[in-house]
C-alpha atoms as a PDB file:
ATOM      1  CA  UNK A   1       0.000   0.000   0.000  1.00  0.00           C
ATOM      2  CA  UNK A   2       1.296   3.590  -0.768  1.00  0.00           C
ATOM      3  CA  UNK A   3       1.075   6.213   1.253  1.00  0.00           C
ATOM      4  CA  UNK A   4       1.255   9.806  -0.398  1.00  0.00           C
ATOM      5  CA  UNK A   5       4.296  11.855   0.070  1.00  0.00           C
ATOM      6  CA  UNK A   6       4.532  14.115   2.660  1.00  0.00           C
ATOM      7  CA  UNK A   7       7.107  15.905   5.494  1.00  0.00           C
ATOM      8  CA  UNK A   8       9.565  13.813   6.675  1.00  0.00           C
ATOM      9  CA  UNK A   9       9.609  14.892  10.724  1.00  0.00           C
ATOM     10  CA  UNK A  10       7.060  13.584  12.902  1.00  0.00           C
ATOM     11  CA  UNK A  11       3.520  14.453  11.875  1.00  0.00           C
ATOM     12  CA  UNK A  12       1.773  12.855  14.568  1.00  0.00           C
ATOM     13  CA  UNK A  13       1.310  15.949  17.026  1.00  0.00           C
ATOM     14  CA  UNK A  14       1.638  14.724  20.396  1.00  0.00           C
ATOM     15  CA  UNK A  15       3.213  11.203  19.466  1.00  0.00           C
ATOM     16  CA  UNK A  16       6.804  11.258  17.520  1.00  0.00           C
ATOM     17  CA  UNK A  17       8.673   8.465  16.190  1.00  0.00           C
ATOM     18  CA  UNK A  18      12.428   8.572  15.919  1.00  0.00           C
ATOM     19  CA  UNK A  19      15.130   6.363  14.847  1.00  0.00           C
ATOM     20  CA  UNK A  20      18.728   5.386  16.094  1.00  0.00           C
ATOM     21  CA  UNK A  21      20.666   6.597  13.254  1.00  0.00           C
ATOM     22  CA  UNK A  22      20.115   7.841   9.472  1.00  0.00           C
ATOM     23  CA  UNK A  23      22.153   5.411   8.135  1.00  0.00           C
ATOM     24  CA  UNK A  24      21.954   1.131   8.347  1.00  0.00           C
ATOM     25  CA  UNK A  25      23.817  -1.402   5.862  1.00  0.00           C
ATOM     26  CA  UNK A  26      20.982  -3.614   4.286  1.00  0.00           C
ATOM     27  CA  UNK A  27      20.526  -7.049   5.632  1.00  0.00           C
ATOM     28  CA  UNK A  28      23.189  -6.516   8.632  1.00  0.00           C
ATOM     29  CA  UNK A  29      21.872  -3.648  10.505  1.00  0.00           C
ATOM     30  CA  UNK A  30      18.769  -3.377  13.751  1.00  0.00           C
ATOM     31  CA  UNK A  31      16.900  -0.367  13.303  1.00  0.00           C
ATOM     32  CA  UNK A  32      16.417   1.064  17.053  1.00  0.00           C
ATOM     33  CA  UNK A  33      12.534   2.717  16.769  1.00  0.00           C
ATOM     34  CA  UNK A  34      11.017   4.698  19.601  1.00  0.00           C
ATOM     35  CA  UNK A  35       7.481   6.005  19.608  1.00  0.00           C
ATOM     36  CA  UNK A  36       6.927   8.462  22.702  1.00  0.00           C
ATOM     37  CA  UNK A  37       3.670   9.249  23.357  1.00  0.00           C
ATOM     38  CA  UNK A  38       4.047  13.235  24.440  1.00  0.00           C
ATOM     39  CA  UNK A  39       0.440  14.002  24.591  1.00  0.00           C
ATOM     40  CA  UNK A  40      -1.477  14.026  28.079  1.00  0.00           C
ATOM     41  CA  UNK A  41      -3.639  11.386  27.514  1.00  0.00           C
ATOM     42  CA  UNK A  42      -2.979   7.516  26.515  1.00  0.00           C
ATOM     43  CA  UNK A  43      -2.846   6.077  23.104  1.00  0.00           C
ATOM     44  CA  UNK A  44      -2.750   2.733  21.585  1.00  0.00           C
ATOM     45  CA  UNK A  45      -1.628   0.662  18.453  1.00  0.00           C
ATOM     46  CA  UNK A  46      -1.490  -2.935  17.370  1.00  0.00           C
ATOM     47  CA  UNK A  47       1.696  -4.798  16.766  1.00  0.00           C
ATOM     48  CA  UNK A  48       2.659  -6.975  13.414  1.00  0.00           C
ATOM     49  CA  UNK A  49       3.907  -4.240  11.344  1.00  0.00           C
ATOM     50  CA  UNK A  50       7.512  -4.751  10.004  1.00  0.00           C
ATOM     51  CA  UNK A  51       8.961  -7.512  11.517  1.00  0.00           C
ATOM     52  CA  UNK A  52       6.389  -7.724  14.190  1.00  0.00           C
ATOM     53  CA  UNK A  53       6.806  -4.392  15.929  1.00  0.00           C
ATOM     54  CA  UNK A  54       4.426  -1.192  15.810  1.00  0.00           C
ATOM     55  CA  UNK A  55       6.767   0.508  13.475  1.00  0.00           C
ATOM     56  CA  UNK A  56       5.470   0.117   9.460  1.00  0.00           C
ATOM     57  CA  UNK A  57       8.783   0.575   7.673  1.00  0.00           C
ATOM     58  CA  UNK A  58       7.750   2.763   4.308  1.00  0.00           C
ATOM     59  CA  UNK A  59      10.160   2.885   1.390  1.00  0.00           C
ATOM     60  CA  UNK A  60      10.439   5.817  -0.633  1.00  0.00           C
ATOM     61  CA  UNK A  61       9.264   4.871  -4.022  1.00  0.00           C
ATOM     62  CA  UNK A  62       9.013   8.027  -6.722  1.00  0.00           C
ATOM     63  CA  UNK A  63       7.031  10.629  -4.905  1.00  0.00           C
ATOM     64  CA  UNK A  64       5.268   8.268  -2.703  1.00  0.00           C
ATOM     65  CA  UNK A  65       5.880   5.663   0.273  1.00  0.00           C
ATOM     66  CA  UNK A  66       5.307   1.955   0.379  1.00  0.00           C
ATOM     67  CA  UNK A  67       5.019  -0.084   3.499  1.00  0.00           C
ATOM     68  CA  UNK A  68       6.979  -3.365   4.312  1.00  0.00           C
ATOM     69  CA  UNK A  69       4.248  -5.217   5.965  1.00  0.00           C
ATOM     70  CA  UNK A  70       6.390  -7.918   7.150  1.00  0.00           C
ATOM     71  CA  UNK A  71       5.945 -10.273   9.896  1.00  0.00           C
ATOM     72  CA  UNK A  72       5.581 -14.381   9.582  1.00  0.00           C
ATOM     73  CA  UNK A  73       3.667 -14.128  13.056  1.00  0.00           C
ATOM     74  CA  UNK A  74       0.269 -16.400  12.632  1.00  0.00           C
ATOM     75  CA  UNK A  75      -1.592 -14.902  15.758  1.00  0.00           C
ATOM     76  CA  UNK A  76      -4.160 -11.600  16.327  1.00  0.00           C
ATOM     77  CA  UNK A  77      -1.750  -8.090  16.074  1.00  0.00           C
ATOM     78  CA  UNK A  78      -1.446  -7.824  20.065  1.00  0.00           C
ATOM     79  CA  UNK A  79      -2.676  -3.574  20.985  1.00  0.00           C
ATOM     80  CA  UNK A  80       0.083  -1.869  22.724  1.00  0.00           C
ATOM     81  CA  UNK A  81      -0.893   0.791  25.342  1.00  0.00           C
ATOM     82  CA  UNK A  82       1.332   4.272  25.638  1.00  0.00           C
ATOM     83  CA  UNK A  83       0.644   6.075  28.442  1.00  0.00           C
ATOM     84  CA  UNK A  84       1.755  10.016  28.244  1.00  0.00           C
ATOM     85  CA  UNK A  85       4.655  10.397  28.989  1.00  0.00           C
ATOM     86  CA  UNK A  86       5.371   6.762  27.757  1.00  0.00           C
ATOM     87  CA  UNK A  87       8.156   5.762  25.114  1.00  0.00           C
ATOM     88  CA  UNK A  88       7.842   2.002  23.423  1.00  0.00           C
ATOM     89  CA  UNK A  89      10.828   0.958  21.813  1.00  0.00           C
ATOM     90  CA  UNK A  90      10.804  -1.365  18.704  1.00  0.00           C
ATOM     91  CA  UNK A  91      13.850  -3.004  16.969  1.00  0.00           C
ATOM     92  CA  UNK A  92      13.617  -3.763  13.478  1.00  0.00           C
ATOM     93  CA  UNK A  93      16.031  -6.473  12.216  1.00  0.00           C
ATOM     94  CA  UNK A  94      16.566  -6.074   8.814  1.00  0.00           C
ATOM     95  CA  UNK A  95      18.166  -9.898   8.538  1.00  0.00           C
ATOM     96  CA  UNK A  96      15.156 -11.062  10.067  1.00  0.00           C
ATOM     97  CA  UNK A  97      13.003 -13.775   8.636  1.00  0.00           C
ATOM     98  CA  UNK A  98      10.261 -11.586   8.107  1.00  0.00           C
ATOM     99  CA  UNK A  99      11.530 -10.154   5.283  1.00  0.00           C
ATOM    100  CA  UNK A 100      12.768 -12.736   3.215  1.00  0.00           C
ATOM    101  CA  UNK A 101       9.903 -12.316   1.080  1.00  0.00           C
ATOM    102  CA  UNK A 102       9.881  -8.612   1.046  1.00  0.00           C
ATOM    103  CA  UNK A 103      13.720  -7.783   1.559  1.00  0.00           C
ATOM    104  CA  UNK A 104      14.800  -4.139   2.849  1.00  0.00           C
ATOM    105  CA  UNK A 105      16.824  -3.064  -0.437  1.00  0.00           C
ATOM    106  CA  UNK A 106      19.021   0.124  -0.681  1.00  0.00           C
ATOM    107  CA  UNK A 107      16.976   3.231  -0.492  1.00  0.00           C
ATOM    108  CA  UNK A 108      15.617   6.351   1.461  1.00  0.00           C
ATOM    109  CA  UNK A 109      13.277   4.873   4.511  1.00  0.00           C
ATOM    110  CA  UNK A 110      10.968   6.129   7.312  1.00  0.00           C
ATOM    111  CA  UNK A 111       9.461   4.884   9.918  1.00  0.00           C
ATOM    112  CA  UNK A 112       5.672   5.088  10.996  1.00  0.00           C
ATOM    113  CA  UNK A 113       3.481   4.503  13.747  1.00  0.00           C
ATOM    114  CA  UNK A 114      -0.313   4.587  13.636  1.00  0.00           C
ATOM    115  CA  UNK A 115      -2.863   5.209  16.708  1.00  0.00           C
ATOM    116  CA  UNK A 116      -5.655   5.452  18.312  1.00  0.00           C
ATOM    117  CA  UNK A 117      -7.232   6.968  21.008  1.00  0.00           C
ATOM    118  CA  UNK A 118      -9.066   4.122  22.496  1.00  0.00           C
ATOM    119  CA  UNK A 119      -7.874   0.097  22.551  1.00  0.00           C
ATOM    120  CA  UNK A 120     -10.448  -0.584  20.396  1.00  0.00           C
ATOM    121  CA  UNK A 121     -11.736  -0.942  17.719  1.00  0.00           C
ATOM    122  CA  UNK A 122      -8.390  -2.887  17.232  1.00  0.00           C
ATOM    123  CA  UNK A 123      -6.879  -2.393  13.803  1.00  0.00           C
ATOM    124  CA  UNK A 124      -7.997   1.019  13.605  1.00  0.00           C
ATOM    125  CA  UNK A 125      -4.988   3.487  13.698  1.00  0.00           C
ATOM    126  CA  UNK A 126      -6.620   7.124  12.053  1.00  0.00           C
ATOM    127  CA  UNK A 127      -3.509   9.295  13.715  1.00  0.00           C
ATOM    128  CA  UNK A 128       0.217   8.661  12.024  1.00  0.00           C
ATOM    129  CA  UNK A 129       3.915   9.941  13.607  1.00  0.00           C
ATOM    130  CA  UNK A 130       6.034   9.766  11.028  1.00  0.00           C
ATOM    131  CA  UNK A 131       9.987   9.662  11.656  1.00  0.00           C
ATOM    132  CA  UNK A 132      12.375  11.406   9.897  1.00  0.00           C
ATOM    133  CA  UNK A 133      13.890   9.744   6.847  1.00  0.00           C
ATOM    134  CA  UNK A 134      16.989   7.556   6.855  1.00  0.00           C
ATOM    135  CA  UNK A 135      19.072   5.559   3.902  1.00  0.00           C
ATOM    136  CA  UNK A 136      20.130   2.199   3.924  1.00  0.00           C
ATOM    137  CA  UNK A 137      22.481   1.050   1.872  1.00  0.00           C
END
């Protein structure tokens, strides 16, 4: 699924995403995600986005994004609660098994979190932090 281009930096308002670095080696490298939830009330999201965490990693593709939905997980997404003040941290393997059938290639990346004010209705994530962008190579 695309996403249509837009800033780079967090978009999310109260909820930013960041990552460890701006630059990973493809195959070899964990990408260190943290989603801190800097609003005064709780949020949630569901897990199983690339490789299993709450972080959808989005390649740039032209003038759009498109996500690496990639986790071999066979179970419900499990919702993950943020409470303000709250940071969840997520590390993305890019060896990992999940993407052998969608491999992270050289490119320009970010990182995205969806969410939700309430823990249900699970799937639903209307709000997206976006992280800044960051190559791999």
């Amino acid at each position: 699924m695309a996403s249509p281009a837009g800033p780079d930096p967090s978009s999310g308002g109260s909820v930013s995403v960041s990552v460890d670095a701006g630059h990973y080696p493809a195959g070899r490298a964990v990408i260190v995600v943290s989603v801190r939830n800097g609003g005064p009330v709780p949020v949630f999201t569901d897990d199983q986005k690339s490789d299993c965490t709450v972080a959808l990693l989005e390649r740039r593709i032209g003038q759009g994004w498109v996500g690496l939905r990639a986790c071999g997980a066979e179970r419900a997404p499990a919702v993950v609660h943020l409470e303000p003040g709250a940071v969840h941290v997520a590390r993305i393997d890019l060896g990992s098994e999940n993407f052998r059938p969608q491999p992270v290639t050289p490119g320009t990346y970010r990182g995205v979190v969806g969410y939700r004010p309430a823990a249900e209705p699970s799937g639903e994530e209307p709000q997206l932090a976006v992280s800044a962008t960051f190559v791999v190579t």
